[in-house]
PDB file of N, CA and C in Angstrom:
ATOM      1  N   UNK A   1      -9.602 -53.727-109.171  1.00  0.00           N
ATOM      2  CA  UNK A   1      -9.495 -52.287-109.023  1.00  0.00           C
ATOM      3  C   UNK A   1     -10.024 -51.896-107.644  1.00  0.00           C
ATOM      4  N   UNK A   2      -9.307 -51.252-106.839  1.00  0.00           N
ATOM      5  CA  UNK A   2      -9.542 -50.407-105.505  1.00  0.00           C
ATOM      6  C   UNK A   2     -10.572 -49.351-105.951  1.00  0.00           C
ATOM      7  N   UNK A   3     -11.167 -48.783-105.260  1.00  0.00           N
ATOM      8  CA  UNK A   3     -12.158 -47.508-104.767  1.00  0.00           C
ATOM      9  C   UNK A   3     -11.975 -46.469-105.329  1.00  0.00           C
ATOM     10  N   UNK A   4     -10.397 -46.626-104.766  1.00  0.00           N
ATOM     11  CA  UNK A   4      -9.115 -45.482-104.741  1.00  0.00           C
ATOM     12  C   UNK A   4      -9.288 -44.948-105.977  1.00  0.00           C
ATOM     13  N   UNK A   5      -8.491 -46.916-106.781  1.00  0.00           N
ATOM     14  CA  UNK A   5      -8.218 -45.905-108.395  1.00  0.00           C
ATOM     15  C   UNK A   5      -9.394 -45.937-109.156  1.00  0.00           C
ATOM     16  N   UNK A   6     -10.561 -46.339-108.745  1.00  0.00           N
ATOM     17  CA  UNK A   6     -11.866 -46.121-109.362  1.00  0.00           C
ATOM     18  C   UNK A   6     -12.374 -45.024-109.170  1.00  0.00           C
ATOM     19  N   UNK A   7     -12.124 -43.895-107.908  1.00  0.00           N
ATOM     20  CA  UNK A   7     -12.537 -42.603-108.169  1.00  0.00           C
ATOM     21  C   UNK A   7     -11.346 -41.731-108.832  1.00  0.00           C
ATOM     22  N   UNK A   8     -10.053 -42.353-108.668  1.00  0.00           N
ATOM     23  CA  UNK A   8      -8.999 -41.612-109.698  1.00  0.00           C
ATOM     24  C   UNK A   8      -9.389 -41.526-111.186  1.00  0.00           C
ATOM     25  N   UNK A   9     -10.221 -42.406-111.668  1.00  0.00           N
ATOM     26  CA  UNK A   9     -10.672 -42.620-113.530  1.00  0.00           C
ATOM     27  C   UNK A   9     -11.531 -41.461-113.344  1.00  0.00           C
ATOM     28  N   UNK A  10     -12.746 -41.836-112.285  1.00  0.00           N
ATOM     29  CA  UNK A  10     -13.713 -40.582-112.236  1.00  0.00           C
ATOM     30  C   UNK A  10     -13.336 -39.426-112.181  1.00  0.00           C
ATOM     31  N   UNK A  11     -12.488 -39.190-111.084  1.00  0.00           N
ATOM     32  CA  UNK A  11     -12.030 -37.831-111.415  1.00  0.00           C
ATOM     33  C   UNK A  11     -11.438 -37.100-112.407  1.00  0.00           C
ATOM     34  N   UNK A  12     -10.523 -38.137-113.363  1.00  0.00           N
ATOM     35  CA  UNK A  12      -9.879 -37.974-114.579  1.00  0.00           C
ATOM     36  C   UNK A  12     -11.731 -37.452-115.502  1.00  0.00           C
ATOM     37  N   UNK A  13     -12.090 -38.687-115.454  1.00  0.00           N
ATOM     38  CA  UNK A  13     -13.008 -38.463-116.603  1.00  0.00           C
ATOM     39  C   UNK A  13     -14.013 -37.381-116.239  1.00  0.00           C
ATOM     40  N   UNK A  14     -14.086 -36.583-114.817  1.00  0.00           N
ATOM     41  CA  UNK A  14     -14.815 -35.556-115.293  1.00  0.00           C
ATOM     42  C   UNK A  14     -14.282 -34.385-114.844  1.00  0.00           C
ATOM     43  N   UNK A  15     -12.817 -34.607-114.946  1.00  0.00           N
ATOM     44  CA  UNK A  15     -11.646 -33.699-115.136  1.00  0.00           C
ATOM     45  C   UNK A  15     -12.122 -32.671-113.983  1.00  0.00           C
ATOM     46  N   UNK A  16     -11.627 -33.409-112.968  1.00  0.00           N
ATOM     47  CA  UNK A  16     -12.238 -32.459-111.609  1.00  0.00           C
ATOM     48  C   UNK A  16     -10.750 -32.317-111.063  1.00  0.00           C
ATOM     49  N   UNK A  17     -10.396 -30.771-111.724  1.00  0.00           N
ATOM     50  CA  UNK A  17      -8.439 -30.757-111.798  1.00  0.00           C
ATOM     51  C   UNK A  17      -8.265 -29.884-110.468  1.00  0.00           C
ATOM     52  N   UNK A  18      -9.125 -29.115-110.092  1.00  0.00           N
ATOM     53  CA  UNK A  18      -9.491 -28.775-108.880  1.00  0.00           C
ATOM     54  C   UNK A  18      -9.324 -29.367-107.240  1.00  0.00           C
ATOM     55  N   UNK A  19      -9.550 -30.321-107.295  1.00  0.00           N
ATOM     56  CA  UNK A  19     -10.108 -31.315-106.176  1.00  0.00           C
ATOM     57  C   UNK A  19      -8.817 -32.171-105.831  1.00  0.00           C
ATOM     58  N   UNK A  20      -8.623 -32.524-104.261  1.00  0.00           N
ATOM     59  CA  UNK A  20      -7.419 -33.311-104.413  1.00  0.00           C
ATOM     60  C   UNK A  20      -7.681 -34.708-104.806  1.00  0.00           C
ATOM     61  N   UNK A  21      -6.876 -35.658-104.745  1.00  0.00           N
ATOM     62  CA  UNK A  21      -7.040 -37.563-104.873  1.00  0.00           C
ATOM     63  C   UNK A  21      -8.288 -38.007-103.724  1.00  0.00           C
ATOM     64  N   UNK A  22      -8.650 -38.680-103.324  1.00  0.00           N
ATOM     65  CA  UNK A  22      -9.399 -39.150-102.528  1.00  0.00           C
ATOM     66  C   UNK A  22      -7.927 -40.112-102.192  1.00  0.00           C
ATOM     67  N   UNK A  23      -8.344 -40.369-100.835  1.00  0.00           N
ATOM     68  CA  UNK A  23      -7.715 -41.447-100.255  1.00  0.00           C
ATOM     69  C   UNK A  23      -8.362 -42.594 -99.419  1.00  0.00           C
ATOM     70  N   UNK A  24      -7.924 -43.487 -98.987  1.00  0.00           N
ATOM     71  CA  UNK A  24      -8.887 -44.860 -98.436  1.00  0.00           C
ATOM     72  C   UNK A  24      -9.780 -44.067 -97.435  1.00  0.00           C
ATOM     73  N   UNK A  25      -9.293 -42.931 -96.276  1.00  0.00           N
ATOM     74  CA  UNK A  25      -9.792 -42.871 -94.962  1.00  0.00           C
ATOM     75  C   UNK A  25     -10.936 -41.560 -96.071  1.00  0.00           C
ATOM     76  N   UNK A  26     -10.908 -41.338 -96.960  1.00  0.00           N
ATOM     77  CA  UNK A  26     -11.599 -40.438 -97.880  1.00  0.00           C
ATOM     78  C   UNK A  26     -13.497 -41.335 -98.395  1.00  0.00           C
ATOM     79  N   UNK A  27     -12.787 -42.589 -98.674  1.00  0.00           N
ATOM     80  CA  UNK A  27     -13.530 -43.440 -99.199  1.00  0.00           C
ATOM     81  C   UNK A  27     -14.469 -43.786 -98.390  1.00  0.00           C
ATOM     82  N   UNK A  28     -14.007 -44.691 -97.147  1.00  0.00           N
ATOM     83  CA  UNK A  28     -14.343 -45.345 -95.628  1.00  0.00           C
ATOM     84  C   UNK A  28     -15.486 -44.167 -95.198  1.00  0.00           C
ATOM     85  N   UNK A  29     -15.349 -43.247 -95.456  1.00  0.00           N
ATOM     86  CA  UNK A  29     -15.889 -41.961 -94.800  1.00  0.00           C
ATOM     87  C   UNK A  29     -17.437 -41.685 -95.542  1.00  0.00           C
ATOM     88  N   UNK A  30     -17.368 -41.888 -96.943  1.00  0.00           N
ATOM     89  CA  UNK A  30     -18.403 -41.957 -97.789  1.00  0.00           C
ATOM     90  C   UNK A  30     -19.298 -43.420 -97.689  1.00  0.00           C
ATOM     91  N   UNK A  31     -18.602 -44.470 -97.904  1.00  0.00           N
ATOM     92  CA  UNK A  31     -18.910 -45.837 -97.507  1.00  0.00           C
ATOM     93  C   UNK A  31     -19.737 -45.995 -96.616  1.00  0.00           C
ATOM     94  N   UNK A  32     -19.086 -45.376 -94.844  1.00  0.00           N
ATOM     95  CA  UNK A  32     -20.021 -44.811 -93.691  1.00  0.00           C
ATOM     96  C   UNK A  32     -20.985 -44.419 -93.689  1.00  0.00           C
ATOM     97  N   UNK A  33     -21.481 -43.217 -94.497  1.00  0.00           N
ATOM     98  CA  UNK A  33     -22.559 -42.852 -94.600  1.00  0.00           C
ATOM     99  C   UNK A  33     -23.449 -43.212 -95.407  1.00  0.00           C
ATOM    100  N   UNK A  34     -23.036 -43.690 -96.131  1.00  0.00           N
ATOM    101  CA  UNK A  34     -23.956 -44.920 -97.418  1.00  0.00           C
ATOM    102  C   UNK A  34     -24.444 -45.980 -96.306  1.00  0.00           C
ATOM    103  N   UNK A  35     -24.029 -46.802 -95.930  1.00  0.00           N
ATOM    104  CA  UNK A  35     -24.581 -47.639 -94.852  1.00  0.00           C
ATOM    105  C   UNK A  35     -25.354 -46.822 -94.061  1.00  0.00           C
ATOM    106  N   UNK A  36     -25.239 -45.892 -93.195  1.00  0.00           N
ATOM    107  CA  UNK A  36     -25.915 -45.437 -92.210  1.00  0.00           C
ATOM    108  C   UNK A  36     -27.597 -45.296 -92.783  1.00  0.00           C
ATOM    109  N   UNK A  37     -27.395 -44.509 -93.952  1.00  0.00           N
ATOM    110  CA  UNK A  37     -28.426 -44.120 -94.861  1.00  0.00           C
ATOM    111  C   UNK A  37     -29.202 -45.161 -95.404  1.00  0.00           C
ATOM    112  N   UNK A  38     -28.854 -46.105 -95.809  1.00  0.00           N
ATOM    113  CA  UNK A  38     -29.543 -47.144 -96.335  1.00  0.00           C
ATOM    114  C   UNK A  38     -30.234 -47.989 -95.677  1.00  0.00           C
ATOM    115  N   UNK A  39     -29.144 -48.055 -94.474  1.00  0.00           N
ATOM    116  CA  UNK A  39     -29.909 -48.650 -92.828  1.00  0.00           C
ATOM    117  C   UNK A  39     -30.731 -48.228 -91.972  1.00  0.00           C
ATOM    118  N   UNK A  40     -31.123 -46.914 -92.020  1.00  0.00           N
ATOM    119  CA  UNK A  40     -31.583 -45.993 -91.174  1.00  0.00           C
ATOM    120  C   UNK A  40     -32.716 -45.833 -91.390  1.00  0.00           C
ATOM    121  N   UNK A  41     -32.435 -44.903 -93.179  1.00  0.00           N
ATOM    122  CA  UNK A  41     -33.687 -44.620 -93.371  1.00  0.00           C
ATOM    123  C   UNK A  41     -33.957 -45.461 -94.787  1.00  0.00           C
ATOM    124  N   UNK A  42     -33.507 -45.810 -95.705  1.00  0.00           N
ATOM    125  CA  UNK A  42     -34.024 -46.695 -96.748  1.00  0.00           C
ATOM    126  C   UNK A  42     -33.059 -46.446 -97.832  1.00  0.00           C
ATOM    127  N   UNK A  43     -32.617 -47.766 -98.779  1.00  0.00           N
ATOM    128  CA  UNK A  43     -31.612 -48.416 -99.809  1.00  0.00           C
ATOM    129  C   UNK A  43     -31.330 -47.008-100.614  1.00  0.00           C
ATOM    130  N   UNK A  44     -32.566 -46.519-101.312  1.00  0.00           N
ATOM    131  CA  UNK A  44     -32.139 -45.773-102.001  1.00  0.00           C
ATOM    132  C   UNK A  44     -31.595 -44.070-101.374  1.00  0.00           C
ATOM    133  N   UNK A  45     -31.758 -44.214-100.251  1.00  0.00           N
ATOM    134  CA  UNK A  45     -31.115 -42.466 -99.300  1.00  0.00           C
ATOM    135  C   UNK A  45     -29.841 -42.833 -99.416  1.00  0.00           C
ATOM    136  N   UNK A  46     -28.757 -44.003 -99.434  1.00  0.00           N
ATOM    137  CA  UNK A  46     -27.505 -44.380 -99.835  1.00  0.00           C
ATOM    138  C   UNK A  46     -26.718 -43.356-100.632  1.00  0.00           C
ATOM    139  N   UNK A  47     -27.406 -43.455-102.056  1.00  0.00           N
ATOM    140  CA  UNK A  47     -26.517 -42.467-102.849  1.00  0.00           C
ATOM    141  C   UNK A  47     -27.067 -41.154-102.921  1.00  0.00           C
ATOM    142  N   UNK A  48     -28.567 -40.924-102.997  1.00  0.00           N
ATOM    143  CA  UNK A  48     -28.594 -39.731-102.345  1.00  0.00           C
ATOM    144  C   UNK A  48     -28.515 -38.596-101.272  1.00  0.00           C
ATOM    145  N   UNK A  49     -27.978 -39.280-100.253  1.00  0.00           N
ATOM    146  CA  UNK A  49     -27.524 -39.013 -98.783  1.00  0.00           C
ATOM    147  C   UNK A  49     -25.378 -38.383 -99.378  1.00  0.00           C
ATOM    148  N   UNK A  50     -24.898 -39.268-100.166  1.00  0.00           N
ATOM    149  CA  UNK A  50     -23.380 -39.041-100.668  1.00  0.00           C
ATOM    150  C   UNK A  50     -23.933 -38.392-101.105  1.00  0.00           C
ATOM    151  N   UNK A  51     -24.543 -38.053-102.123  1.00  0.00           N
ATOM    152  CA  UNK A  51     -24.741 -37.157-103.345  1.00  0.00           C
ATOM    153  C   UNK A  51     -24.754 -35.591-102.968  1.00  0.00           C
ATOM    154  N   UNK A  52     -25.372 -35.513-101.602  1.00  0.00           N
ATOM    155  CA  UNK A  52     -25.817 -34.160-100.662  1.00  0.00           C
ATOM    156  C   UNK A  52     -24.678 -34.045-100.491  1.00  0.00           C
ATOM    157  N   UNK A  53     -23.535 -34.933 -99.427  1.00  0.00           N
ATOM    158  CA  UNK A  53     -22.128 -34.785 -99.217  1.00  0.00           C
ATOM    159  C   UNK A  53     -21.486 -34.030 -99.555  1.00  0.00           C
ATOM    160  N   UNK A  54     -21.308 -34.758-100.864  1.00  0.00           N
ATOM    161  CA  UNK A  54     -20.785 -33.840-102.543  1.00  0.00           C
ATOM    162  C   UNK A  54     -21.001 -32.726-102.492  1.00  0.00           C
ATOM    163  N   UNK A  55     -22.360 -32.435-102.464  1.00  0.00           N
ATOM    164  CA  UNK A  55     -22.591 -31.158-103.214  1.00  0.00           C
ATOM    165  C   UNK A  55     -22.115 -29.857-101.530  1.00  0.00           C
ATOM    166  N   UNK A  56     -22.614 -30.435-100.447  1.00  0.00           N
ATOM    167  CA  UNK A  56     -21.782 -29.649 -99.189  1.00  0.00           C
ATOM    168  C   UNK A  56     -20.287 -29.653 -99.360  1.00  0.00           C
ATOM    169  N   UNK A  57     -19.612 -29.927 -99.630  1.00  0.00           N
ATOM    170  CA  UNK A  57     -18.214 -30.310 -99.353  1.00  0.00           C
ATOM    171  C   UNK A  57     -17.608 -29.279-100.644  1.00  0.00           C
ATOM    172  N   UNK A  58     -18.470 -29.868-101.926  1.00  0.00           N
ATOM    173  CA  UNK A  58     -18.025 -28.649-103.146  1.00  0.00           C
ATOM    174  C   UNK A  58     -18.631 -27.563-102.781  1.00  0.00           C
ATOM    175  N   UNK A  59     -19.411 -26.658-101.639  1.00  0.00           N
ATOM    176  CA  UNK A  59     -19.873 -25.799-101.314  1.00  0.00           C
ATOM    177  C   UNK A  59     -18.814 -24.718 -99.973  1.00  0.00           C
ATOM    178  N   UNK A  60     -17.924 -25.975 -99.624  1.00  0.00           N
ATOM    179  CA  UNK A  60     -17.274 -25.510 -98.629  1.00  0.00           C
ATOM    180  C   UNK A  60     -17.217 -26.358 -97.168  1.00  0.00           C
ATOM    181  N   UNK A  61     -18.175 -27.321 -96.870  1.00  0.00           N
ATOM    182  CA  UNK A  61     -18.142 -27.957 -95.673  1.00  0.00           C
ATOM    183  C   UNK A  61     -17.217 -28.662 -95.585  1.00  0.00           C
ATOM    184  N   UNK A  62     -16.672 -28.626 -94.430  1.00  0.00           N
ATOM    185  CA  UNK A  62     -15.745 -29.503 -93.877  1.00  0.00           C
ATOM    186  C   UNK A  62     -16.299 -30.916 -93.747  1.00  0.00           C
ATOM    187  N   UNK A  63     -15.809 -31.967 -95.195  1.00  0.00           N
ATOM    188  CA  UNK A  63     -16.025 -33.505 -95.414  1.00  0.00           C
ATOM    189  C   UNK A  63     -16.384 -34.578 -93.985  1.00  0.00           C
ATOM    190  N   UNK A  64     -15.746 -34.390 -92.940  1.00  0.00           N
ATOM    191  CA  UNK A  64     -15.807 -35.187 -92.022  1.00  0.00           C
ATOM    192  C   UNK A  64     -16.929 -34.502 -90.658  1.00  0.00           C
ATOM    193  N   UNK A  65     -17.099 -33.251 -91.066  1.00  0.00           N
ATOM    194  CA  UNK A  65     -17.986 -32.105 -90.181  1.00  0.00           C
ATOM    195  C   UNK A  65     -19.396 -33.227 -90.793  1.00  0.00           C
ATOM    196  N   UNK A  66     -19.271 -32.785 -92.334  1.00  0.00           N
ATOM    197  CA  UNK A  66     -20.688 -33.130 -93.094  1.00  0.00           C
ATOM    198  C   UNK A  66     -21.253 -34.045 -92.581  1.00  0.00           C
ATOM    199  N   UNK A  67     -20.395 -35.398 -92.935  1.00  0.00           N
ATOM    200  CA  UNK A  67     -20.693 -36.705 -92.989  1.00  0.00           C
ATOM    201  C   UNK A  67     -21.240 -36.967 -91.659  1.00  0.00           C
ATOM    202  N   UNK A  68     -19.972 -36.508 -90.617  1.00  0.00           N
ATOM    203  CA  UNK A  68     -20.999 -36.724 -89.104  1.00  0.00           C
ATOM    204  C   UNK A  68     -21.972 -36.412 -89.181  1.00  0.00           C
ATOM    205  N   UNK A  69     -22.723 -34.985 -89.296  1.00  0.00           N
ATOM    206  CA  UNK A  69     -24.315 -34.967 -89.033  1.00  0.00           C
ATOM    207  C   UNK A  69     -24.882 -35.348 -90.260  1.00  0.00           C
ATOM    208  N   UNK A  70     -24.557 -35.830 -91.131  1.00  0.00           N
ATOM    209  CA  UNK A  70     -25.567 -36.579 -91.630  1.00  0.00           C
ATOM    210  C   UNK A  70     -26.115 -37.771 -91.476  1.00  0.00           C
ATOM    211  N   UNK A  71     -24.661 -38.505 -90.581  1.00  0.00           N
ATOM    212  CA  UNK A  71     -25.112 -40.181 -89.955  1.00  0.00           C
ATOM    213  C   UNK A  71     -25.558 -40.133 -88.781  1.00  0.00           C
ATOM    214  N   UNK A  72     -25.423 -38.647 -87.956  1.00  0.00           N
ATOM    215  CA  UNK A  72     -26.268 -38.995 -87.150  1.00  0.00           C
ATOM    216  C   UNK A  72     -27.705 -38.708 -87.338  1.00  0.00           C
ATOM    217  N   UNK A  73     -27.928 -37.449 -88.456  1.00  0.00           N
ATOM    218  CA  UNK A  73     -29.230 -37.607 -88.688  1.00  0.00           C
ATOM    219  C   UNK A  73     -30.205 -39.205 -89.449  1.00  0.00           C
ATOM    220  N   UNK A  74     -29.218 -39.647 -90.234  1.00  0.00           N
ATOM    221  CA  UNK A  74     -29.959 -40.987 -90.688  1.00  0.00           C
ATOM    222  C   UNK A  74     -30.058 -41.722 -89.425  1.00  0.00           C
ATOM    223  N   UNK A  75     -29.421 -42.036 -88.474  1.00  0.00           N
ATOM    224  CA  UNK A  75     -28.914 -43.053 -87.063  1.00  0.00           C
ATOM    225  C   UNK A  75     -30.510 -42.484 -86.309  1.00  0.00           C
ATOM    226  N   UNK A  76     -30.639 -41.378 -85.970  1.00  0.00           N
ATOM    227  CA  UNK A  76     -31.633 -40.492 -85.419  1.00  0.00           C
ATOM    228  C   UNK A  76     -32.610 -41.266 -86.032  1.00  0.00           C
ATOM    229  N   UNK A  77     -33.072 -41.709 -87.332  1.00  0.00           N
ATOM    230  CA  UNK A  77     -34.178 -41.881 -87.696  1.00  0.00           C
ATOM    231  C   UNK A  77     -34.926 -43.463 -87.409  1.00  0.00           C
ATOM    232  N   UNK A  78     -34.181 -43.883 -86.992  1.00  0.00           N
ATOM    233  CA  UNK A  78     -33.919 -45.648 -86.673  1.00  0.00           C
ATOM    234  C   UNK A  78     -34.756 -45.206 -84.952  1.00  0.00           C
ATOM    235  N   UNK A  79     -33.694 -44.299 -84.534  1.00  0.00           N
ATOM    236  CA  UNK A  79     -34.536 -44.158 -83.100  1.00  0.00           C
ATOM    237  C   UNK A  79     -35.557 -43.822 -83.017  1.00  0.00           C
ATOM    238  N   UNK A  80     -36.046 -42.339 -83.844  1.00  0.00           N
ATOM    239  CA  UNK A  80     -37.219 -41.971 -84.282  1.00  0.00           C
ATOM    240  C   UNK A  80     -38.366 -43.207 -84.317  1.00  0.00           C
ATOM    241  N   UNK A  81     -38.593 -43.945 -85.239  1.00  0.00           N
ATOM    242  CA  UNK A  81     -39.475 -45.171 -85.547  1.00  0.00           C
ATOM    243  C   UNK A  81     -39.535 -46.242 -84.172  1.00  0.00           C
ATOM    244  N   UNK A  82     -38.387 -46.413 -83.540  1.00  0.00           N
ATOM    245  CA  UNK A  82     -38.125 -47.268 -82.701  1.00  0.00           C
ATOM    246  C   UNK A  82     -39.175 -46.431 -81.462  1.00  0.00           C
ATOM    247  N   UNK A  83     -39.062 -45.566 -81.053  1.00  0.00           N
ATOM    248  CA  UNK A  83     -39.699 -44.900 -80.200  1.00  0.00           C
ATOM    249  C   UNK A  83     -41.428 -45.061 -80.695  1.00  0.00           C
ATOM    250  N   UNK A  84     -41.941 -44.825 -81.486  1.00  0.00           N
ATOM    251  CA  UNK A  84     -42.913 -44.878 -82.532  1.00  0.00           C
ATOM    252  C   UNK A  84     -43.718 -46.534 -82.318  1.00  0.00           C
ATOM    253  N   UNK A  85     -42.808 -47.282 -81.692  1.00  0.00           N
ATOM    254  CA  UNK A  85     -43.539 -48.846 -82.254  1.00  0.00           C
ATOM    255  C   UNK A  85     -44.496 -49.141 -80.699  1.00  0.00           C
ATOM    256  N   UNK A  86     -44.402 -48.688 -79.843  1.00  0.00           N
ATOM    257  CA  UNK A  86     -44.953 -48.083 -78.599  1.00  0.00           C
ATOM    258  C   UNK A  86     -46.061 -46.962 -78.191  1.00  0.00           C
ATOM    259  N   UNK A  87     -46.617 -46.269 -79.464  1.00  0.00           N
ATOM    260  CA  UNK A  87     -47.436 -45.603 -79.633  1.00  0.00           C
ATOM    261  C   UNK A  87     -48.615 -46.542 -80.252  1.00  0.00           C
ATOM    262  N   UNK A  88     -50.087 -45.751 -79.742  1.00  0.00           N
ATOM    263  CA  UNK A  88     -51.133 -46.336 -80.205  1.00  0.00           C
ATOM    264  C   UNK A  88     -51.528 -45.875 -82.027  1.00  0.00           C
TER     265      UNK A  88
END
């Protein structure tokens, strides 16, 4: 089973009749920021970093607006610390 039709069941099963299909470059996009998040700032900001997504995007944000500043805010935080290891 693909992504694809694994959020097609989800969406069936929580009958989100509203919302269009997700598509791969839909997926890739969420995927993105799951990594960024998990890498950045820690494993579990992954799904709660999407989870924020979600809830912006069902609020009105533009999906690919969101996701950018949110990877660059997780990306930011890597530099943050990195800058940090140079302090007394």
């Amino acid at each position: 089973m693909t992504l694809v039709e694994w959020s097609e069941l989800v969406r069936a099963e929580l009958e989100l009749t509203g919302t269009d299909p997700l598509r791969k470059p839909d997926v890739d996009r969420v995927l993105d920021l799951a990594r960024d998040a998990a890498h950045s700032v820690a494993r579990p900001a992954a799904p709660l970093t999407t989870y924020l997504l979600g809830v912006a995007v069902g609020q009105g944000a533009d999906p690919d607006e969101a996701a950018e500043l949110l990877s660059r805010l997780a990306l930011a935080q890597v530099k943050e610390e990195d800058g940090k290891d140079g302090e007394g």
